[in-house]
PDB file of N, CA and C in Angstrom:
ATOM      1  N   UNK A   1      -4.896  15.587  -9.220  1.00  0.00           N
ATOM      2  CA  UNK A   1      -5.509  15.309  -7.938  1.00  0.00           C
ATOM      3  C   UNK A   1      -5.979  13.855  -7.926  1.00  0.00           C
ATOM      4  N   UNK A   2      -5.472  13.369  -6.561  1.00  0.00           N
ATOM      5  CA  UNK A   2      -6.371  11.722  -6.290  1.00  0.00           C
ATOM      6  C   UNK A   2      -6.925  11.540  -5.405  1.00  0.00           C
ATOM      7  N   UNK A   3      -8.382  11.211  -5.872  1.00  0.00           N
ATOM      8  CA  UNK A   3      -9.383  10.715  -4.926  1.00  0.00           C
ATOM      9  C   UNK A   3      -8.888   9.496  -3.811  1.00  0.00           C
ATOM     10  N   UNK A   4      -9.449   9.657  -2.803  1.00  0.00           N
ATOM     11  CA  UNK A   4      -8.909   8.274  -2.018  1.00  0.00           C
ATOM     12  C   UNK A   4      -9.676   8.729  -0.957  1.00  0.00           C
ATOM     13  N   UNK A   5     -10.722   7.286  -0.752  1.00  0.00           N
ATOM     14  CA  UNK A   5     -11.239   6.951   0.162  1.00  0.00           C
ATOM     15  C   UNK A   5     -10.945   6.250   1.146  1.00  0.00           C
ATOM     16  N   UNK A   6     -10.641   7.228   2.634  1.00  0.00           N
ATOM     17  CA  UNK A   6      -9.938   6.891   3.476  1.00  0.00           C
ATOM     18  C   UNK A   6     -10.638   5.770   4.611  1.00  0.00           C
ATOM     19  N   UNK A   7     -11.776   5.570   4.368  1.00  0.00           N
ATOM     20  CA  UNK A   7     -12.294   4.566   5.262  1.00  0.00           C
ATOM     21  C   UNK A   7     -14.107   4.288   4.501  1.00  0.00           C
ATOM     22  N   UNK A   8     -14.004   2.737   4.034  1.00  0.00           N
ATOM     23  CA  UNK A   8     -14.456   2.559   3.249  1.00  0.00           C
ATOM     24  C   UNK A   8     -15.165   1.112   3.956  1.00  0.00           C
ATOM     25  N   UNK A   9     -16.645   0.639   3.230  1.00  0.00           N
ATOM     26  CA  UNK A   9     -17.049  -0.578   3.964  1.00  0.00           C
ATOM     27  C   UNK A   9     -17.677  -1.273   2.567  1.00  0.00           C
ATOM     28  N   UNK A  10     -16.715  -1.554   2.229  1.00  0.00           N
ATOM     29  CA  UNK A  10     -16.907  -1.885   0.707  1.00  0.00           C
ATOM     30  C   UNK A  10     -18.211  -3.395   0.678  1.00  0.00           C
ATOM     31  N   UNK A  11     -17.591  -4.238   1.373  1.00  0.00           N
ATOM     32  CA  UNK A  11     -18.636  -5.189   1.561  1.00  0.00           C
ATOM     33  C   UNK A  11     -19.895  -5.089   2.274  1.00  0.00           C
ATOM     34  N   UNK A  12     -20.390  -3.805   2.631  1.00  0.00           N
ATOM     35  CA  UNK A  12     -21.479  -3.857   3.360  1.00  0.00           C
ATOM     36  C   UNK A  12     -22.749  -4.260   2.528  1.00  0.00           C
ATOM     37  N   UNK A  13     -24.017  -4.654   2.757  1.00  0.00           N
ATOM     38  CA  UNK A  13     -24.957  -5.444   2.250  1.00  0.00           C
ATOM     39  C   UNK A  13     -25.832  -4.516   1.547  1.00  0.00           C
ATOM     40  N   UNK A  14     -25.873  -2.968   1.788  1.00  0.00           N
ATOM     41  CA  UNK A  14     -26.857  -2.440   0.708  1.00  0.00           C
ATOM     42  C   UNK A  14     -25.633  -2.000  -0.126  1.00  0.00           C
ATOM     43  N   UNK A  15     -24.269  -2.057  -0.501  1.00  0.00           N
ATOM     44  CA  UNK A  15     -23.473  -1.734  -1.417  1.00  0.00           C
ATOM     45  C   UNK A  15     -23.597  -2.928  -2.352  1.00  0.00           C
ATOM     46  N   UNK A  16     -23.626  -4.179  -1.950  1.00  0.00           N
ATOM     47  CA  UNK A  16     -23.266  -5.449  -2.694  1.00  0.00           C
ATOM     48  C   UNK A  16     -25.327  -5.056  -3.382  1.00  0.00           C
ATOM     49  N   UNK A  17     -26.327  -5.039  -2.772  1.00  0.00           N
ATOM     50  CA  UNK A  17     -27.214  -4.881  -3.478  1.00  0.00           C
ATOM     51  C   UNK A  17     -27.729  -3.829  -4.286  1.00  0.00           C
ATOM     52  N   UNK A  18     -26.922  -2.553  -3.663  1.00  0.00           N
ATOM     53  CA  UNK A  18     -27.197  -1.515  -4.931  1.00  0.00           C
ATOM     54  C   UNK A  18     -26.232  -1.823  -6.134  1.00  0.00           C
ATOM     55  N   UNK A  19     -25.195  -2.674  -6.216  1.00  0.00           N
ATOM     56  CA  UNK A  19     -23.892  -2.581  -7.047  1.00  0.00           C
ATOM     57  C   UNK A  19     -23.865  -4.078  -7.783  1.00  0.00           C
ATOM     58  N   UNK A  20     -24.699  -5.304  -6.951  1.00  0.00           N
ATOM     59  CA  UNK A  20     -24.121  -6.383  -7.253  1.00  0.00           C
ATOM     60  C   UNK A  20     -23.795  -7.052  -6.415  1.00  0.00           C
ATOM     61  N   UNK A  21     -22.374  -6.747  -6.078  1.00  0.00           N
ATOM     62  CA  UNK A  21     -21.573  -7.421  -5.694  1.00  0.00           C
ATOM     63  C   UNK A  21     -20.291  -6.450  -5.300  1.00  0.00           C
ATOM     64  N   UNK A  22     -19.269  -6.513  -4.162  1.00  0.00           N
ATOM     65  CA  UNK A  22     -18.238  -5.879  -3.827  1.00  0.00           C
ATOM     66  C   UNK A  22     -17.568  -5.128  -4.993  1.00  0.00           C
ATOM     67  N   UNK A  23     -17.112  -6.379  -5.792  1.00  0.00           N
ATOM     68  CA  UNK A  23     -16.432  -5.995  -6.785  1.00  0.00           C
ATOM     69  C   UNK A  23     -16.636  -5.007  -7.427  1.00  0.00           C
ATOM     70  N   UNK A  24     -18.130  -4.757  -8.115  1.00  0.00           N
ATOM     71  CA  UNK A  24     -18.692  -4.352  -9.176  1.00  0.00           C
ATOM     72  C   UNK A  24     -18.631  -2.913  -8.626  1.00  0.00           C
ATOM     73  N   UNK A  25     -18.633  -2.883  -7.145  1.00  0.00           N
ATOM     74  CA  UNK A  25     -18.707  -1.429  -6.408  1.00  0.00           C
ATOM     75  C   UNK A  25     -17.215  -1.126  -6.517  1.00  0.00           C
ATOM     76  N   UNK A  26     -16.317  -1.473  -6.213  1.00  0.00           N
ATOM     77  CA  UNK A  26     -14.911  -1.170  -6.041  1.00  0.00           C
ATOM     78  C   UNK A  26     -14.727  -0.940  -7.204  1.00  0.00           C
ATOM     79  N   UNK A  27     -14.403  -1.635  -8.302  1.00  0.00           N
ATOM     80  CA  UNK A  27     -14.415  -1.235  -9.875  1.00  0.00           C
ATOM     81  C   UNK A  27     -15.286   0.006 -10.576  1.00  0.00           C
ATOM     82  N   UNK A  28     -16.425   0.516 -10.323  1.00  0.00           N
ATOM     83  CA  UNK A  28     -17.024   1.151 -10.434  1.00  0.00           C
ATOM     84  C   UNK A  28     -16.235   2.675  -9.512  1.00  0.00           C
ATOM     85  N   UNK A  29     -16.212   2.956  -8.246  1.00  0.00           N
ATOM     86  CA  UNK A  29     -15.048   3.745  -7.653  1.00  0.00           C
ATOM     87  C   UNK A  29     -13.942   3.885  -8.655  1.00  0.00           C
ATOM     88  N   UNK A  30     -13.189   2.975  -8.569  1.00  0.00           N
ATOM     89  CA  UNK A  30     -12.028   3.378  -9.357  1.00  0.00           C
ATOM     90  C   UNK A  30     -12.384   3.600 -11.008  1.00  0.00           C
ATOM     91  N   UNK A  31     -13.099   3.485 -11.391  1.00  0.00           N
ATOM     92  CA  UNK A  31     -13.470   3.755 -12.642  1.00  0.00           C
ATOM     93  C   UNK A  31     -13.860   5.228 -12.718  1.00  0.00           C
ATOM     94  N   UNK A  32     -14.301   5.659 -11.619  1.00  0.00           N
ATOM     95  CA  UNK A  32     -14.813   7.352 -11.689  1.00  0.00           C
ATOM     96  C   UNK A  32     -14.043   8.219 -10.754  1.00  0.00           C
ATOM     97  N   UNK A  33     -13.064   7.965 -10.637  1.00  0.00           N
ATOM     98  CA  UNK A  33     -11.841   8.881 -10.048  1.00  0.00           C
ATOM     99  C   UNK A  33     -11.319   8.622  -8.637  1.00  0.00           C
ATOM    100  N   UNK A  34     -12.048   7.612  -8.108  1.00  0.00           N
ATOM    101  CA  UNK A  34     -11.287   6.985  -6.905  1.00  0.00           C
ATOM    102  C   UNK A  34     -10.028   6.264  -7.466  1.00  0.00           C
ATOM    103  N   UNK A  35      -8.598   7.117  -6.743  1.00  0.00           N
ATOM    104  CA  UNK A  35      -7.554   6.249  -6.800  1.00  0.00           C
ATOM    105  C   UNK A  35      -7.287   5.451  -5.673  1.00  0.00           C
ATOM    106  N   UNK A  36      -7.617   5.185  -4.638  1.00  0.00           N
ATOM    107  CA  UNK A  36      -7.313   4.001  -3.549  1.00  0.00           C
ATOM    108  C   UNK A  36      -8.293   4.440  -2.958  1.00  0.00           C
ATOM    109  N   UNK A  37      -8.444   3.410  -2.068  1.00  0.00           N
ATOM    110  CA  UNK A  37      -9.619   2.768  -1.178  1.00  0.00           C
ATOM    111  C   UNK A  37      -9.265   2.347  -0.079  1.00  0.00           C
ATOM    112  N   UNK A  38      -9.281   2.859   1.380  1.00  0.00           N
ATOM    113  CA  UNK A  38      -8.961   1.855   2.240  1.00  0.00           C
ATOM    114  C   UNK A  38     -10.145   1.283   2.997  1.00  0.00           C
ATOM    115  N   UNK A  39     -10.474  -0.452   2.539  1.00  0.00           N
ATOM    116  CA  UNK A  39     -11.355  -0.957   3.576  1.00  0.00           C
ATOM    117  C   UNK A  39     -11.129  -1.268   4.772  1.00  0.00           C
ATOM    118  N   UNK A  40     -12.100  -0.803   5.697  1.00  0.00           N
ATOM    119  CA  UNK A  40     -12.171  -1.344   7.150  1.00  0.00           C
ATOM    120  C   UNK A  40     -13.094  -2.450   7.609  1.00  0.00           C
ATOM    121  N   UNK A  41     -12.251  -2.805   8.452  1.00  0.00           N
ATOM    122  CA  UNK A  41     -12.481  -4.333   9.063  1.00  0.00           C
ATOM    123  C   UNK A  41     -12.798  -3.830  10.533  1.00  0.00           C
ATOM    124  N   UNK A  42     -14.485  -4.640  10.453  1.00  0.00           N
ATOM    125  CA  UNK A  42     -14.118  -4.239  12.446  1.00  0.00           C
ATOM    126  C   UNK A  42     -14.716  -5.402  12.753  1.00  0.00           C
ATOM    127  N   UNK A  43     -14.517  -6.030  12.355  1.00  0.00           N
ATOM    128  CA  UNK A  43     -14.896  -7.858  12.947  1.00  0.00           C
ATOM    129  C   UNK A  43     -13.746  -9.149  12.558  1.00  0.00           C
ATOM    130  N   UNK A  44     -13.463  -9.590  12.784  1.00  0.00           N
ATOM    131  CA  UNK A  44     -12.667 -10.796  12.642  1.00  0.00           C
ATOM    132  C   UNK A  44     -13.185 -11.481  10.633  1.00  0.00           C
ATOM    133  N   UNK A  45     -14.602 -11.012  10.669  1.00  0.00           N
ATOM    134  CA  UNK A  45     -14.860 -12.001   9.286  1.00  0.00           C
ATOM    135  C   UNK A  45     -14.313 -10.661   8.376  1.00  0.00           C
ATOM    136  N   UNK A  46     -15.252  -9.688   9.013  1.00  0.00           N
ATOM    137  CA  UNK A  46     -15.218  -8.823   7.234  1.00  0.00           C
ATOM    138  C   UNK A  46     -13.155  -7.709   7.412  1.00  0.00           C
ATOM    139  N   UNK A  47     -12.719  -8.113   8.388  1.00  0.00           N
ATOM    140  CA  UNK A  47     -11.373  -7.855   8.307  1.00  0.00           C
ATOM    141  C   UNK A  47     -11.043  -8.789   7.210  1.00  0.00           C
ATOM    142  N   UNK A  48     -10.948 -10.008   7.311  1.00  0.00           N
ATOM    143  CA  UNK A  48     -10.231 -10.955   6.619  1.00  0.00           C
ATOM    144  C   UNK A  48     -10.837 -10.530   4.971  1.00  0.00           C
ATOM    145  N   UNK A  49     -12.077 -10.359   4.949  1.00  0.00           N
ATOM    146  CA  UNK A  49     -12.651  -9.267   3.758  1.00  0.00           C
ATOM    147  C   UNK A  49     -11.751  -8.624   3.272  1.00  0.00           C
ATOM    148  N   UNK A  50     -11.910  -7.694   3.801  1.00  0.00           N
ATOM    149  CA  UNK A  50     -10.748  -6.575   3.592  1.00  0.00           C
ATOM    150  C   UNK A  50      -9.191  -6.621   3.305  1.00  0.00           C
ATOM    151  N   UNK A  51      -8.983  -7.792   3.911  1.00  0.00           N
ATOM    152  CA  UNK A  51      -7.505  -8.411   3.311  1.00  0.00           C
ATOM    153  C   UNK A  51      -7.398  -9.443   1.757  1.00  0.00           C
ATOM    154  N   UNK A  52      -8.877  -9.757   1.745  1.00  0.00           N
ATOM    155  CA  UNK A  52      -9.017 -10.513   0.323  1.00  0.00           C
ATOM    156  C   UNK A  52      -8.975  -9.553  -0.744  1.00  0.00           C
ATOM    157  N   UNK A  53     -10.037  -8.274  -0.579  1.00  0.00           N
ATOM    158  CA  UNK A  53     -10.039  -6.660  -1.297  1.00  0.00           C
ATOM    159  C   UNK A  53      -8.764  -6.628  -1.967  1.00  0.00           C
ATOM    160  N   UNK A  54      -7.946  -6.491  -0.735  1.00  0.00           N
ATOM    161  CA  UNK A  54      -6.604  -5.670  -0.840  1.00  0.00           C
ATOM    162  C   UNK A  54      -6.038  -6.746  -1.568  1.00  0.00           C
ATOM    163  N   UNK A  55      -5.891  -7.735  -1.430  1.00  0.00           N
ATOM    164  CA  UNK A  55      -5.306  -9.053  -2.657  1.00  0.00           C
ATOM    165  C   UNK A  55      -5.516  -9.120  -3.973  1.00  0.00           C
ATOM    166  N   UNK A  56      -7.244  -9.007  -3.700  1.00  0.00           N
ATOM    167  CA  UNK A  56      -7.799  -8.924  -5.304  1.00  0.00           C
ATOM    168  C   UNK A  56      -7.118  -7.766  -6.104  1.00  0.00           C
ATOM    169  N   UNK A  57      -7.321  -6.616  -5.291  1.00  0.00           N
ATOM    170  CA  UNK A  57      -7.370  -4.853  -6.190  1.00  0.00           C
ATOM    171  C   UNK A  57      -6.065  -4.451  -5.786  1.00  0.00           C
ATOM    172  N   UNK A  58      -5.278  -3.566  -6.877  1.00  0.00           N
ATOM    173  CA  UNK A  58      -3.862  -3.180  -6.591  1.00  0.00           C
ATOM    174  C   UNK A  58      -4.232  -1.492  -5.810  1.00  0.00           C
ATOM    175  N   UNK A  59      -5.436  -1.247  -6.021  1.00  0.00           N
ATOM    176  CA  UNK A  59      -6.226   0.280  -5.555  1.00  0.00           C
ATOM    177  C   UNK A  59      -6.745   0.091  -3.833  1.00  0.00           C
ATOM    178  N   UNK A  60      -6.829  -1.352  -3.451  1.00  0.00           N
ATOM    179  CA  UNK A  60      -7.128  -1.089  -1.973  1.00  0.00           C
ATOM    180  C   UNK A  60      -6.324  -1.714  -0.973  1.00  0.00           C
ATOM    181  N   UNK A  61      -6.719  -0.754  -0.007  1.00  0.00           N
ATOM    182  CA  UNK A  61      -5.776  -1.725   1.064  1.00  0.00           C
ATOM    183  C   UNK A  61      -6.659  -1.782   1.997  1.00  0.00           C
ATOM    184  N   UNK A  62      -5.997  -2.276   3.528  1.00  0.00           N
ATOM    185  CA  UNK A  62      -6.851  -3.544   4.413  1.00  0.00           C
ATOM    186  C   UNK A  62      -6.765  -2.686   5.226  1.00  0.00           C
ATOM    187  N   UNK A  63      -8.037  -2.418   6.010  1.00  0.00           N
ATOM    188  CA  UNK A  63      -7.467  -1.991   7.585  1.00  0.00           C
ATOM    189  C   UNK A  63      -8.105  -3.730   8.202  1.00  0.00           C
ATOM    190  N   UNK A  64      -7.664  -4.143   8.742  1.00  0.00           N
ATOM    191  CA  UNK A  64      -8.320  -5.281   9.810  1.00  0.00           C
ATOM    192  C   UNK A  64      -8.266  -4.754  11.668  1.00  0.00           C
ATOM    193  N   UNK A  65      -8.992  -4.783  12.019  1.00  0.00           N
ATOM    194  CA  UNK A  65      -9.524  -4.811  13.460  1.00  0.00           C
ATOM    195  C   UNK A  65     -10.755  -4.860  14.323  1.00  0.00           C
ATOM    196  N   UNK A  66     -10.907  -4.821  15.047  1.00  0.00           N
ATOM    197  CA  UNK A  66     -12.268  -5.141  15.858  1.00  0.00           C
ATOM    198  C   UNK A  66     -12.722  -3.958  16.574  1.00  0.00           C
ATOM    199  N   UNK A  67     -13.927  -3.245  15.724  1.00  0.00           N
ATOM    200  CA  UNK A  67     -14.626  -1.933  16.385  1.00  0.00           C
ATOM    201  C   UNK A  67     -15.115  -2.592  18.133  1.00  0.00           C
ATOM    202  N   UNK A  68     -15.136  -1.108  18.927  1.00  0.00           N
ATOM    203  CA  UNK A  68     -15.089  -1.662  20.492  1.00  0.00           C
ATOM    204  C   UNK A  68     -16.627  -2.220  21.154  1.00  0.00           C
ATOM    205  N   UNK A  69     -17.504  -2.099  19.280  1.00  0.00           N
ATOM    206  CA  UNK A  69     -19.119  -2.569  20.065  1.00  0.00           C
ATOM    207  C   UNK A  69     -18.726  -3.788  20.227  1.00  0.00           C
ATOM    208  N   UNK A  70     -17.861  -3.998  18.816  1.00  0.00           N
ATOM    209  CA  UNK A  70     -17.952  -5.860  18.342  1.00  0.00           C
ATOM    210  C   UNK A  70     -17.169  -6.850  19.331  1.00  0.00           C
ATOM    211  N   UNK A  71     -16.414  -6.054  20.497  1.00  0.00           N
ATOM    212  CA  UNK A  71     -15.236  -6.714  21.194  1.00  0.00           C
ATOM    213  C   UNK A  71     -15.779  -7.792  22.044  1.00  0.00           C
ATOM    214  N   UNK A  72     -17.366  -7.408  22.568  1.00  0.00           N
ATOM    215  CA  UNK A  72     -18.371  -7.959  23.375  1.00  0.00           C
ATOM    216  C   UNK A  72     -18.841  -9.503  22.718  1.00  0.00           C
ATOM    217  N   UNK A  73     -18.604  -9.659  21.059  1.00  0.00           N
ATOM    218  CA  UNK A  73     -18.947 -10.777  20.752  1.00  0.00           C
ATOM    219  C   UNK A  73     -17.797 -12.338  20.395  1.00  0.00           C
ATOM    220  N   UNK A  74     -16.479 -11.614  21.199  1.00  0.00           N
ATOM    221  CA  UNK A  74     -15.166 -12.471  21.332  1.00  0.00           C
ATOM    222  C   UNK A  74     -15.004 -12.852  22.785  1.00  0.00           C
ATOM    223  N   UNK A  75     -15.109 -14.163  22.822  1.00  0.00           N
ATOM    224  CA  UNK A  75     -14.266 -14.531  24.581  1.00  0.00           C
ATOM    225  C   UNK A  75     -12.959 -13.868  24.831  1.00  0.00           C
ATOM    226  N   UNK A  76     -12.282 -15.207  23.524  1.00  0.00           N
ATOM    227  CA  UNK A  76     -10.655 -14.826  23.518  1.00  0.00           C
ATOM    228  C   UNK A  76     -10.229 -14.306  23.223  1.00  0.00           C
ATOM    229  N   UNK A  77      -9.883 -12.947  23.494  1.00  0.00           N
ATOM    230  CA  UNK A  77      -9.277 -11.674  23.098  1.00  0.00           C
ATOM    231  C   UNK A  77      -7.721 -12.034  22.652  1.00  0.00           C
ATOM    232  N   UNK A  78      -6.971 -12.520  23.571  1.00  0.00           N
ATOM    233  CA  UNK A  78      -5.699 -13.040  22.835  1.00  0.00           C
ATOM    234  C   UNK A  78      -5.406 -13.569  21.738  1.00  0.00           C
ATOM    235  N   UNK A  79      -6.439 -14.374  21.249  1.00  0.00           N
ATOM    236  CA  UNK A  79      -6.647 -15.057  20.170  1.00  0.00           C
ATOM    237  C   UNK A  79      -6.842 -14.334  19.029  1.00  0.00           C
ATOM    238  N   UNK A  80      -8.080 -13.718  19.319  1.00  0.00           N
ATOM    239  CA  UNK A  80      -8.424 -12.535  17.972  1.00  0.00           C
ATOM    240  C   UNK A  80      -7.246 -11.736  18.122  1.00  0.00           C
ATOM    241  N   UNK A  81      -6.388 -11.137  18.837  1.00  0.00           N
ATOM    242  CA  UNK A  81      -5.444 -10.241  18.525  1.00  0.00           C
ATOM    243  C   UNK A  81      -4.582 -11.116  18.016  1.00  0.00           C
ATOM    244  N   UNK A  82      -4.222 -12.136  18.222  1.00  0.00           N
ATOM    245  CA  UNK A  82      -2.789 -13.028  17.669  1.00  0.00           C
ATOM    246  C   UNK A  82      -3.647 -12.939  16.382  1.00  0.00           C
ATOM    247  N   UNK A  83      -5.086 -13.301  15.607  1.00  0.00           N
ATOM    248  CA  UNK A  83      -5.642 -13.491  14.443  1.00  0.00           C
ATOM    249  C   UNK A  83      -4.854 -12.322  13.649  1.00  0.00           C
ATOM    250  N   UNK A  84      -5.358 -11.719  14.476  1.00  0.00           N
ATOM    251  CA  UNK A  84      -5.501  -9.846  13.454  1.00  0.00           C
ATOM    252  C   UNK A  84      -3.663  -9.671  13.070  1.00  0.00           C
ATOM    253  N   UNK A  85      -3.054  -9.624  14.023  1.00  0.00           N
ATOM    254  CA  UNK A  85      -1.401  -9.808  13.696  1.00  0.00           C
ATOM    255  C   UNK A  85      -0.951 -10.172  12.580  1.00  0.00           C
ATOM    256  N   UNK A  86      -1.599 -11.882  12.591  1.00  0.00           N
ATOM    257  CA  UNK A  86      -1.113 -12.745  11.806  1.00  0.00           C
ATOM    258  C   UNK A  86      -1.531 -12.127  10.240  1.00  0.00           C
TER     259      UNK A  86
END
């Protein structure tokens, strides 16, 4: 059997302070029976997060997109969607 955490906020700020740091949390997961991880992105910064994750660790992957509270803090919507694409 494999663990896998299907929606995950790996960089959030009481994880990095109960753990450290991202890493130390993600490593720690996969060290105790998490086999993949998928982080979610719902902002333009901590998406791109989530695509660094997935670079660093061969165990996570990226969701990137913009939750519909956060849509209110983008003018250019075209833009952030051409971002998120890219």
């Amino acid at each position: 059997m494999i663990l896998f955490d299907t929606h995950a906020h790996c960089d959030d700020e009481r994880i990095k302070t109960e753990f450290g740091s991202t890493q130390a949390y993600i490593k720690h997961q996969l060290e105790n029976g998490v086999g993949a991880i998928v982080n979610i992105g719902t902002n333009l910064d901590n998406s791109r997060v989530s695509i660094s994750l997935a670079e660093e660790f061969e165990s996570v992957y990226a969701s990137a997109g913009i939750h519909p509270y956060d849509i209110r803090f983008y003018d250019d919507i075209d833009a952030v969607l051409s971002e998120l694409r890219a």
